[in-house]
Structures are given as C-alpha cells and as structure tokens.
N, C-alpha and C. Protein backbone atom coordinates (compact mmCIF):
# COMPACT_ATOMS: atom_id res chain seq x y z
N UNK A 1 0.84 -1.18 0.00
CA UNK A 1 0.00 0.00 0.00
C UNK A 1 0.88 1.25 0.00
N UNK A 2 0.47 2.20 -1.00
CA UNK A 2 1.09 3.24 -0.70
C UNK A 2 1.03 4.32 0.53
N UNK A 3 2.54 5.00 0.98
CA UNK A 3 2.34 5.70 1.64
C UNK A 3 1.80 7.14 2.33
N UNK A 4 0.49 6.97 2.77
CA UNK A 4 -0.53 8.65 2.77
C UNK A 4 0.28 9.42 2.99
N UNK A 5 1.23 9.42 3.56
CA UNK A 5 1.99 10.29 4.71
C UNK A 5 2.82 11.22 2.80
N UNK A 6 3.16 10.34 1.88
CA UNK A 6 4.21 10.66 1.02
C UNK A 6 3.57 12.12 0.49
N UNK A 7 4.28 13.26 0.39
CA UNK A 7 3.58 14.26 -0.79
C UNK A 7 3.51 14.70 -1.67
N UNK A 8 4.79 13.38 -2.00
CA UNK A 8 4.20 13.22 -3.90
C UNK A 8 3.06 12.48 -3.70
N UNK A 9 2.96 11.43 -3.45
CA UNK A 9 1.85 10.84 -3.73
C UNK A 9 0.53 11.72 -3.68
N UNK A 10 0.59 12.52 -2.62
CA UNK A 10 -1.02 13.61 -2.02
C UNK A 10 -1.45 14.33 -3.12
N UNK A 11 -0.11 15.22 -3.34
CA UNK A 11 0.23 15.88 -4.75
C UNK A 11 -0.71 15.48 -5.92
N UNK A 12 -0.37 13.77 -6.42
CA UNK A 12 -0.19 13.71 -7.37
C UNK A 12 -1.74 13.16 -7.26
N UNK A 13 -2.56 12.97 -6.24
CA UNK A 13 -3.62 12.28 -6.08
C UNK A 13 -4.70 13.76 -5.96
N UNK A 14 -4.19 15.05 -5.75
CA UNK A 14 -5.15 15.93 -5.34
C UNK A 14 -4.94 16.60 -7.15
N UNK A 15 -4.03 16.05 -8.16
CA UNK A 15 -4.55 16.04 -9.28
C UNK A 15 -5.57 15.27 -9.65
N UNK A 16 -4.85 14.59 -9.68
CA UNK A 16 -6.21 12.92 -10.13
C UNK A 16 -8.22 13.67 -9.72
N UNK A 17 -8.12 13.34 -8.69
CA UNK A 17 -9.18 13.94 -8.20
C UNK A 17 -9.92 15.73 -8.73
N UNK A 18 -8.93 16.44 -9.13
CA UNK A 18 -9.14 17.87 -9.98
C UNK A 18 -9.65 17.35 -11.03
N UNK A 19 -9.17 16.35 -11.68
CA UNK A 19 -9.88 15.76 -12.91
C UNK A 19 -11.03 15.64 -13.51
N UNK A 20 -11.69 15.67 -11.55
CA UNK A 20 -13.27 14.99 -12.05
C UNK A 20 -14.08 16.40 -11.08
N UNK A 21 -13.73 17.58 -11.02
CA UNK A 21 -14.19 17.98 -11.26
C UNK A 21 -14.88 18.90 -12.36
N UNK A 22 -15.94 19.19 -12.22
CA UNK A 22 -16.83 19.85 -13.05
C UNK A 22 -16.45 20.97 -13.91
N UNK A 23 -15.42 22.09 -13.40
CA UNK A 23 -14.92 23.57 -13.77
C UNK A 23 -13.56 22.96 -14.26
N UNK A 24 -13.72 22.58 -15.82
CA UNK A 24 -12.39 22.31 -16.35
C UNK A 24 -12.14 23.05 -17.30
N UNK A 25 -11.31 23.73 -17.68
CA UNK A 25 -9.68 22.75 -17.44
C UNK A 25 -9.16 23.35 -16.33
N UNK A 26 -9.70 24.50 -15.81
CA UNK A 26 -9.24 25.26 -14.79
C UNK A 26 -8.91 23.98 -13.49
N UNK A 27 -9.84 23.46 -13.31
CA UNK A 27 -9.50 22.82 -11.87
C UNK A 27 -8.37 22.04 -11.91
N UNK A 28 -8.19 21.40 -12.62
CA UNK A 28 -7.21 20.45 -13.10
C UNK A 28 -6.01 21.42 -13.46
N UNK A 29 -5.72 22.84 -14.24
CA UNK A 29 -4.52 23.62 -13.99
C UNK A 29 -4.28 23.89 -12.31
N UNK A 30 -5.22 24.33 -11.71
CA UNK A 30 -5.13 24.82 -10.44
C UNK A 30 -4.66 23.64 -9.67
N UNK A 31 -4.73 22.23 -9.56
CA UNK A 31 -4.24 21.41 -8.73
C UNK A 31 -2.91 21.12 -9.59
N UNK A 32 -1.89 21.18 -10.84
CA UNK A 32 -1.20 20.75 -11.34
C UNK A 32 -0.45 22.07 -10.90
N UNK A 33 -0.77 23.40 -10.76
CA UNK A 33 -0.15 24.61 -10.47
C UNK A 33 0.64 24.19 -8.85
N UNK A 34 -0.21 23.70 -8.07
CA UNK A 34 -0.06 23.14 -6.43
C UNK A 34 1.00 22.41 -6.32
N UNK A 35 0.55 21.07 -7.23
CA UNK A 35 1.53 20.17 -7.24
C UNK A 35 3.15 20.86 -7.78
N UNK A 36 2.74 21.55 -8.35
CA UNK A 36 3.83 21.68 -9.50
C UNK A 36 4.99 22.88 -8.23
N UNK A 37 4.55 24.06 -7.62
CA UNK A 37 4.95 24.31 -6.05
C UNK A 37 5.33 23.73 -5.06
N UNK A 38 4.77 22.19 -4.88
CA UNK A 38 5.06 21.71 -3.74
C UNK A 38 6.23 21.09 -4.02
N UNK A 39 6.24 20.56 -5.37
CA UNK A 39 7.37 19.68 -5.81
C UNK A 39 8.36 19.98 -6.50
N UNK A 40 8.03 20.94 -7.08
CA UNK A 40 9.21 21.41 -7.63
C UNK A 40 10.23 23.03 -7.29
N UNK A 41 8.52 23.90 -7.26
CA UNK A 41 9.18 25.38 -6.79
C UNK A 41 8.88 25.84 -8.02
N UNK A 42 8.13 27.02 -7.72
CA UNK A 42 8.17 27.90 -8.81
C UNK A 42 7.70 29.34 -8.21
N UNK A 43 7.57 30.89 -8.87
CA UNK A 43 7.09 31.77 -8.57
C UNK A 43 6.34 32.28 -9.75
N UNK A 44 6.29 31.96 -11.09
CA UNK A 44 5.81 32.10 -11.97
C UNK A 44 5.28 30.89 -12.94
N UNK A 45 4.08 30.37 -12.98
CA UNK A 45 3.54 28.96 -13.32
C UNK A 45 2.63 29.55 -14.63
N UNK A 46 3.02 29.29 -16.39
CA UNK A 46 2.32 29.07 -17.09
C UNK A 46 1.97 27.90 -18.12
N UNK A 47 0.77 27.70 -18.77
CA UNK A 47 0.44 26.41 -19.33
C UNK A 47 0.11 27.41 -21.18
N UNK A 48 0.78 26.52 -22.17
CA UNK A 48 0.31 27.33 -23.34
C UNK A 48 0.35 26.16 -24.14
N UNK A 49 -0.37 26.81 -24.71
CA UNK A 49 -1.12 25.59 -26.12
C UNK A 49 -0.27 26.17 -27.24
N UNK A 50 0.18 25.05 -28.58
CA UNK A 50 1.04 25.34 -29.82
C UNK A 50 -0.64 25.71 -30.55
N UNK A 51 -0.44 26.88 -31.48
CA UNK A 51 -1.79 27.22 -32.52
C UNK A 51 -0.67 26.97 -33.83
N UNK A 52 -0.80 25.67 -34.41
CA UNK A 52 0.55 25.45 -35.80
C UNK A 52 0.14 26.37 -36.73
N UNK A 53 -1.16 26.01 -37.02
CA UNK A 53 -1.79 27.14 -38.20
C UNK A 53 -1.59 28.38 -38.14
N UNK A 54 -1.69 28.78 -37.01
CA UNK A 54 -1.67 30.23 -36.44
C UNK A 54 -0.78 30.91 -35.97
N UNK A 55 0.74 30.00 -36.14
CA UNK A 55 1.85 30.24 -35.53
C UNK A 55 2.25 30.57 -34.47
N UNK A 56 1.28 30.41 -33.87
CA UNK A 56 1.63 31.35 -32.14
C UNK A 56 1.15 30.09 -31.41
N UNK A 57 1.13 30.49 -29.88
CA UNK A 57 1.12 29.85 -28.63
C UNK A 57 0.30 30.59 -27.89
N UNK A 58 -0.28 30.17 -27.51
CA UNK A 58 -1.70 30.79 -26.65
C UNK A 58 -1.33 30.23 -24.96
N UNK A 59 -1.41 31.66 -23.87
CA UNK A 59 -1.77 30.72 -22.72
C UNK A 59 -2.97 30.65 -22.22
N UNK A 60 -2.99 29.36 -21.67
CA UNK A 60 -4.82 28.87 -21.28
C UNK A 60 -4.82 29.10 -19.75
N UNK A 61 -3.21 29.29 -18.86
CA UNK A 61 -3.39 28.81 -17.61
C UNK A 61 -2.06 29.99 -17.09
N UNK A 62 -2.24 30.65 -16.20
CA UNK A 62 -1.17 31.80 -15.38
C UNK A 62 -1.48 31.86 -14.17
N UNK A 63 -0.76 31.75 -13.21
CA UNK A 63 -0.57 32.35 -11.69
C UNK A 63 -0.66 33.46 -11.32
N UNK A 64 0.27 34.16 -12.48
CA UNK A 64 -0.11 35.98 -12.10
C UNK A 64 -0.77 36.34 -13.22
N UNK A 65 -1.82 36.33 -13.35
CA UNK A 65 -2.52 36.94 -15.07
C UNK A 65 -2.62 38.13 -15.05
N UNK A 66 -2.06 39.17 -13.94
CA UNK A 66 -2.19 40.40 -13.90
C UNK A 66 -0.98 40.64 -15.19
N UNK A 67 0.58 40.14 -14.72
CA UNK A 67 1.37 40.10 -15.24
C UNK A 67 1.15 39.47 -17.03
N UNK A 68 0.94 38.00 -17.20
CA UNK A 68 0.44 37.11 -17.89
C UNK A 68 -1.00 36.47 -17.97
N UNK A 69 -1.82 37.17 -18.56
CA UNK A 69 -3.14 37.13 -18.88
C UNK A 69 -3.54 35.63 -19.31
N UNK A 70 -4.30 35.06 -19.04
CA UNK A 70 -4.72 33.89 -20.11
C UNK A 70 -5.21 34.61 -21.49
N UNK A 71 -5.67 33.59 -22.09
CA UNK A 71 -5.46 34.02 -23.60
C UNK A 71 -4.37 34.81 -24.06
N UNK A 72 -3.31 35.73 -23.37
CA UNK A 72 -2.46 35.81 -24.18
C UNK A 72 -1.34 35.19 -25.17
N UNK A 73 -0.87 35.35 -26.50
CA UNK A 73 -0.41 35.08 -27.23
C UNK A 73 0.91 34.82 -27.89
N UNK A 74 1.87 34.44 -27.92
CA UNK A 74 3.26 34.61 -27.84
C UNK A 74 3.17 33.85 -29.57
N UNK A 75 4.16 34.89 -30.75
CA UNK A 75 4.32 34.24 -32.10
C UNK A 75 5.25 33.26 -32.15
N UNK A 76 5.14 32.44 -32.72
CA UNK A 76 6.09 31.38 -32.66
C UNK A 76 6.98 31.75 -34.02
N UNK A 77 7.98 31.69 -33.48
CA UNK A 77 9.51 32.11 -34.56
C UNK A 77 10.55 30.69 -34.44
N UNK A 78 11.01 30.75 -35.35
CA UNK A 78 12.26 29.60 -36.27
C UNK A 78 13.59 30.11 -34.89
N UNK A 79 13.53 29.64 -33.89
CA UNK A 79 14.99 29.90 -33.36
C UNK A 79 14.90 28.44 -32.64
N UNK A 80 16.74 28.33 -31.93
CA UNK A 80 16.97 27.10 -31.29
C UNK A 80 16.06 27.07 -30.29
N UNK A 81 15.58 27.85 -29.20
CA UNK A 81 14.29 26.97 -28.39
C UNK A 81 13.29 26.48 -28.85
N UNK A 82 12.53 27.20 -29.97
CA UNK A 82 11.27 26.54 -30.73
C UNK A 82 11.73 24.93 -31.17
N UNK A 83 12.94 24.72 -31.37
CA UNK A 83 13.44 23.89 -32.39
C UNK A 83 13.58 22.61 -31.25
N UNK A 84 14.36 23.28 -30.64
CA UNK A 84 14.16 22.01 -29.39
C UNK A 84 13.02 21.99 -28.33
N UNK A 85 12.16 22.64 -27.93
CA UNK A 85 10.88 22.38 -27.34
C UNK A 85 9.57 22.09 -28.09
N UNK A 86 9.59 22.76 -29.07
CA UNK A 86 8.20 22.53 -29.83
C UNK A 86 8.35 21.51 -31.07
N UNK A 87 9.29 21.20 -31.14
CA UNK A 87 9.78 20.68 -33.07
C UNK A 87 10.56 19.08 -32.30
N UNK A 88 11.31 19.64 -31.15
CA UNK A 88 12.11 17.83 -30.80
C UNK A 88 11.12 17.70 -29.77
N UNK A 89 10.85 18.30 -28.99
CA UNK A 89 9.61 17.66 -27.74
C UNK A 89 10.61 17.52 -26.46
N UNK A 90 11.71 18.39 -26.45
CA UNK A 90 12.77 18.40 -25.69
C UNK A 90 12.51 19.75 -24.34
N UNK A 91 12.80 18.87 -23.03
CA UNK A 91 12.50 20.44 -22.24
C UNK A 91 14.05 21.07 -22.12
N UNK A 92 13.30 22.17 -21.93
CA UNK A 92 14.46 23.35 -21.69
C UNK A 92 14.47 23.97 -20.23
N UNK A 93 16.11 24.06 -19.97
CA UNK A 93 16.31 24.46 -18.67
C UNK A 93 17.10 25.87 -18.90
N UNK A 94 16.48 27.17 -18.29
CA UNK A 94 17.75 28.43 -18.70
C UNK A 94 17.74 28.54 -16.91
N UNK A 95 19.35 28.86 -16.46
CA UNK A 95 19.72 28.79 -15.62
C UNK A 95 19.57 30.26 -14.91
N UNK A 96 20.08 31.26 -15.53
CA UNK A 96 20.06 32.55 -15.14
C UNK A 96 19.09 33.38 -16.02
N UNK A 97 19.83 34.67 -15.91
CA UNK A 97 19.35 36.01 -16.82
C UNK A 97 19.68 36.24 -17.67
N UNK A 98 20.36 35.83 -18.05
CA UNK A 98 21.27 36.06 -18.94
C UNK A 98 20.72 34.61 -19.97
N UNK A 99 20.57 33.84 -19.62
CA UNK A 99 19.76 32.78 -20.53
C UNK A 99 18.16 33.17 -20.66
N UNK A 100 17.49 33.84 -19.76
CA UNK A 100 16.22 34.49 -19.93
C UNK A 100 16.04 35.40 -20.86
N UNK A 101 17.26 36.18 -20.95
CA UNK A 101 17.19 37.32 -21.93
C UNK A 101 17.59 36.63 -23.24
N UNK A 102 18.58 35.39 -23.52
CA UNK A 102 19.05 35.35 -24.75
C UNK A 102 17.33 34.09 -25.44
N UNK A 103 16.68 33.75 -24.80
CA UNK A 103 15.62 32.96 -25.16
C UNK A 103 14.09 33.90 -25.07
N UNK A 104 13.77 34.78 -24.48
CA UNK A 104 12.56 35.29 -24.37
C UNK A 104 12.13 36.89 -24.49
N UNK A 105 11.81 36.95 -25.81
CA UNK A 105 11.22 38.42 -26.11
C UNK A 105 10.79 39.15 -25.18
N UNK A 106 10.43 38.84 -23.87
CA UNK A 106 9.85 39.64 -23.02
C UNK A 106 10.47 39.45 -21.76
N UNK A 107 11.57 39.33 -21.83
CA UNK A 107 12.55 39.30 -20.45
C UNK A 107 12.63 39.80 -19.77
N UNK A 108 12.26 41.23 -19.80
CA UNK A 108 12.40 42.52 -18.88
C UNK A 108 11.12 42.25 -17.90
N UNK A 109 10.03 41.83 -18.16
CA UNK A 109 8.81 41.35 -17.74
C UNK A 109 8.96 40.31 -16.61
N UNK A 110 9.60 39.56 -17.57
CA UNK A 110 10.10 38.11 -16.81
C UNK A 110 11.21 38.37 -15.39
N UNK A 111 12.25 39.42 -15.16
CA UNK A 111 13.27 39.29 -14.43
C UNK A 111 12.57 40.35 -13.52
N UNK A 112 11.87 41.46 -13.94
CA UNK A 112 11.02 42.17 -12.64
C UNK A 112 10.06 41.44 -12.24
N UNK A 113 9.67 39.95 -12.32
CA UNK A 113 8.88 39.55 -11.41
C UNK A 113 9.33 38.87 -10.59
N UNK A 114 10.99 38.51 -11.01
CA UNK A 114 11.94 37.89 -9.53
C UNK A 114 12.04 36.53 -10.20
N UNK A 115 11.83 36.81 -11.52
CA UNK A 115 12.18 34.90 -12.11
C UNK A 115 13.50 35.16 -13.05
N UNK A 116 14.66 34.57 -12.73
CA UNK A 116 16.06 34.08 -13.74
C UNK A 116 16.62 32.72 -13.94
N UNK A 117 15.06 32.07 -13.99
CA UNK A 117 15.75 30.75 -13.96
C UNK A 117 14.02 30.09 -14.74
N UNK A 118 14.20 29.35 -15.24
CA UNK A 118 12.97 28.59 -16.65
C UNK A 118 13.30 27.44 -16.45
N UNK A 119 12.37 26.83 -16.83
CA UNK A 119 11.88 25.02 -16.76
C UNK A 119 10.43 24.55 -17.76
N UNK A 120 10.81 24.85 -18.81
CA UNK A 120 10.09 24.72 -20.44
C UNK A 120 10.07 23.06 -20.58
N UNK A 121 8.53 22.44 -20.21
CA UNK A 121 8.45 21.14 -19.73
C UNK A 121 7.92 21.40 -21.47
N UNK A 122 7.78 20.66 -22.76
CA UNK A 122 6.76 20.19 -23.77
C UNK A 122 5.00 19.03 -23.01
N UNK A 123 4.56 19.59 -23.62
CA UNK A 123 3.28 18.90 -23.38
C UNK A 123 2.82 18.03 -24.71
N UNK A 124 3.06 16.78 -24.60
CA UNK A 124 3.40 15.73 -25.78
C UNK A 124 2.36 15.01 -25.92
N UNK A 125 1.93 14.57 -26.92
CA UNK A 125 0.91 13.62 -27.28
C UNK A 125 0.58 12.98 -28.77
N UNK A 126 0.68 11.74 -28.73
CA UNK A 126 1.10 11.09 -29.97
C UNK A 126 1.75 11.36 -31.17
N UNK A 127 3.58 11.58 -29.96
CA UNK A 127 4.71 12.25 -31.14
C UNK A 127 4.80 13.78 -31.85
N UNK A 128 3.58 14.17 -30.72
CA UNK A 128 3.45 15.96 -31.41
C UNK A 128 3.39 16.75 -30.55
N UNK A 129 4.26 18.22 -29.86
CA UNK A 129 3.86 19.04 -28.87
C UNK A 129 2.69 19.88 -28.90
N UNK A 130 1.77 19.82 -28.06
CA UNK A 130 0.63 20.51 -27.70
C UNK A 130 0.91 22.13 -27.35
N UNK A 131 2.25 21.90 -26.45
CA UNK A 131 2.29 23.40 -25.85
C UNK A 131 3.15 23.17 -25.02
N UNK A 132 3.01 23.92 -23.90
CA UNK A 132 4.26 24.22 -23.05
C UNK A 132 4.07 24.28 -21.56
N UNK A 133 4.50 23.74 -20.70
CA UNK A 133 4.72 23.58 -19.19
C UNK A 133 5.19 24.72 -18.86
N UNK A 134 5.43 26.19 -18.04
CA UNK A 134 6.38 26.86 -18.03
C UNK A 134 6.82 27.42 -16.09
N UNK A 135 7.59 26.74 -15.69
CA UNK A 135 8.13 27.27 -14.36
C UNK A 135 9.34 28.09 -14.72
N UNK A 136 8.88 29.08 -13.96
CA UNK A 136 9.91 30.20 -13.69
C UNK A 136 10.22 30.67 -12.07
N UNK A 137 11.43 30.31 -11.65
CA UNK A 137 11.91 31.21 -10.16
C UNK A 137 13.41 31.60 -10.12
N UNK A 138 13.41 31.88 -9.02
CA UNK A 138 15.10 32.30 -8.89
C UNK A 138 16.32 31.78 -9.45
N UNK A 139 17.43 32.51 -9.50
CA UNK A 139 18.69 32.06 -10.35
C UNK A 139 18.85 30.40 -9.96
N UNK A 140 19.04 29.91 -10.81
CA UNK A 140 19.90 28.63 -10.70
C UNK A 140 18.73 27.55 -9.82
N UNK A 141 17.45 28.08 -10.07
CA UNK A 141 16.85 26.71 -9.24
C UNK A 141 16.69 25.56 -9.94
N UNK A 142 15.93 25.33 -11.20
CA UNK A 142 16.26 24.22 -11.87
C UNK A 142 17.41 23.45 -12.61
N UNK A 143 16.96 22.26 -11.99
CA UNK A 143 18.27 21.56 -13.30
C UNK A 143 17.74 20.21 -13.44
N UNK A 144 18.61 19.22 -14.30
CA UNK A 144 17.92 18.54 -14.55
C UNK A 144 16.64 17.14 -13.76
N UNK A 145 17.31 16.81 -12.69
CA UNK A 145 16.65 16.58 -11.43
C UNK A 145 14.70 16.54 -11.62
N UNK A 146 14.89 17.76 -12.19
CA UNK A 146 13.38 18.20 -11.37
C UNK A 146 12.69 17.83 -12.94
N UNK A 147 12.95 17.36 -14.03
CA UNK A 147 12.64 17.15 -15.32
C UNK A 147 11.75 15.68 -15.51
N UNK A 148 11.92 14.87 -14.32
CA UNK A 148 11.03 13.77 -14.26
C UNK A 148 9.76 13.98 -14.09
N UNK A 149 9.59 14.77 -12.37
CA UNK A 149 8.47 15.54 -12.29
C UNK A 149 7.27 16.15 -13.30
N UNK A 150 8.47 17.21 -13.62
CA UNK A 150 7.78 18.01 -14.42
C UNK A 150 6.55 17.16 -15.70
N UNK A 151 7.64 16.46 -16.20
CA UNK A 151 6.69 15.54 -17.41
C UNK A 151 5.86 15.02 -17.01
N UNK A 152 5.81 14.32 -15.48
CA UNK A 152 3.99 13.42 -14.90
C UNK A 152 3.28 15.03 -14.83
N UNK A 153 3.77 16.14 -14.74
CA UNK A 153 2.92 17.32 -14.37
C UNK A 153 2.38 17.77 -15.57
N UNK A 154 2.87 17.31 -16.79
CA UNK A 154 2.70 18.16 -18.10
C UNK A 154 1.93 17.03 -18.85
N UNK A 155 2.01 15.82 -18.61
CA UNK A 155 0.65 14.67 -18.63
C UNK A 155 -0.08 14.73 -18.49
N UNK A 156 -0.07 15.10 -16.99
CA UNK A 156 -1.60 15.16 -16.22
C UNK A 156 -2.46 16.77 -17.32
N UNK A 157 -1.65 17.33 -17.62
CA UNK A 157 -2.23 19.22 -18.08
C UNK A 157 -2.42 18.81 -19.73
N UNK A 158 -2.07 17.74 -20.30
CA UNK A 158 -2.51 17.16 -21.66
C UNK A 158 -3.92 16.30 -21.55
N UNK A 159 -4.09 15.91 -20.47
CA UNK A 159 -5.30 14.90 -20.41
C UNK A 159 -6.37 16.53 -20.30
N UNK A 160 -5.95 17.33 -19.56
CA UNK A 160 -6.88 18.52 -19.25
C UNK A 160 -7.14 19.04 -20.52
N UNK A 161 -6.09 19.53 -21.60
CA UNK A 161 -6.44 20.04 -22.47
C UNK A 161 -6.69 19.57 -23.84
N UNK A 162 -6.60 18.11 -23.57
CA UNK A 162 -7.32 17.69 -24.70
C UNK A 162 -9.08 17.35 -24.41
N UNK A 163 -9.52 16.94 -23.06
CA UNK A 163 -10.85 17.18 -22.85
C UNK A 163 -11.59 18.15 -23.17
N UNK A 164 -10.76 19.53 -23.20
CA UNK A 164 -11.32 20.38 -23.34
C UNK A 164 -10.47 21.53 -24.42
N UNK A 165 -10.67 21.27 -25.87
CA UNK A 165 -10.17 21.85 -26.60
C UNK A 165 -10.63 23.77 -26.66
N UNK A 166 -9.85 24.38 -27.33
CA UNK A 166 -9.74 25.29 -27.59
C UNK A 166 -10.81 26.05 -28.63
C-alpha cells in the first residue's frame, strides 16, 4: 500500500481527483499549479497551447494573469528553443538572466517579477507538442533533477487540455 503520509503521492492524487471535477480545465490547472509548487518550486507557473496554423502559442493557464493574462499570445519564430521544445519535444532548462534574456522576447517582464531561472516542460501527445509547461523562479533553481516531475505534471495538463479543446 502506498504511503498517505508521502507528498508526492497527495500531490499527485489531489490532481487525479481535480480531474473529475466539473470547472475544467481550470480545476485540473489549479491542482497541477499546487503540485507543480510543492514539488518542484516555482514563482511564476504558465500552461500554453502550440496554434501550428496560427503560428503562435496561446496561454490557457497563469498564476499571475495580472502580469500574464490567459489568452495571451506569444508568435512562434524559427529559433533554437522553438526547435528544441516545440519541433524535438525536448524540455528546456535556462539557468540565469542572462539565458532568460538570450531565449525570451519579453525578459524585462520576466526578471522584474523575480524569475532568472525557466523550466520549459513540452506537453506531448502522440509524437506531437501541444504546448508548453512553463516554471519560472530564482537564479539557478532548476536543473535537470526536477525534469522527471515536471513531465507526470505536463501529462496530467494534456489529459486537461485535450478534454477540453480550444
């Protein structure tokens, strides 16, 4: 029997259970946002969908939407992160600020909210990225370690958003 006491397990069970509630996809971001804090750390938590046709990336899911709105839009451009997160299905880890600024058009945004450090999980499903996992906190918190996690977290947020398309 597994152990109650564990909080991955609680974690990963107070997703499960978001599942079936009623207010989706929200409920199911909101317990994967939790989990995704307890276990890994973050200060900035977004979820974005790939639009291929449309070239851009839409987010469906933000922590601070004052900062990062849902529905906002980010264009998708031909550089090495697109290439390895959206095109190989590969996550990306930027360590500092200096990797924030050389990967994200809107960096200045990103480093006044106290985040220099990214954890770009892909959200995968039959060999094709959906979108994007996105933790952001302080210098040097992620590395690779926390990349197991992340993917049961970016699973669980594919079952959400394919129930409930766009």
């Amino acid at each position: 029997m597994a152990d109650p006491e564990n909080p991955m397990l609680r974690q990963l069970a107070d997703v499960a259970r978001a599942h079936d509630d009623a207010c989706q996809p929200r409920a199911s971001f909101e317990a994967i946002d939790r989990a995704a804090a307890a276990l890994i750390g973050h200060r900035l938590f977004t979820i974005l969908v790939h639009h291929r046709a449309e070239q851009a990336s839409q987010r469906i899911y933000s922590n601070m939407p004052e900062a990062y709105p849902v529905k906002g839009r980010k264009p998708i451009t031909d550089t090495p992160w697109m290439r390895r997160v959206m095109v190989q299905g590969l996550p990306y880890i930027g360590r500092n600020a200096d990797d924030i600024r050389e990967v994200f058009f809107d960096h200045a945004l990103i480093l006044s909210l106290g985040c220099q450090s990214v954890l770009n999980m892909p959200l995968r499903w039959q060999g094709q990225t959906l979108g994007t996992l996105n933790l952001l906190h302080q210098q040097d918190w992620y590395a690779p370690h926390h990349v197991e996690m992340a993917s049961v977290l970016a699973q669980l947020a594919v079952v959400a958003i394919l129930a409930n398309p766009l």
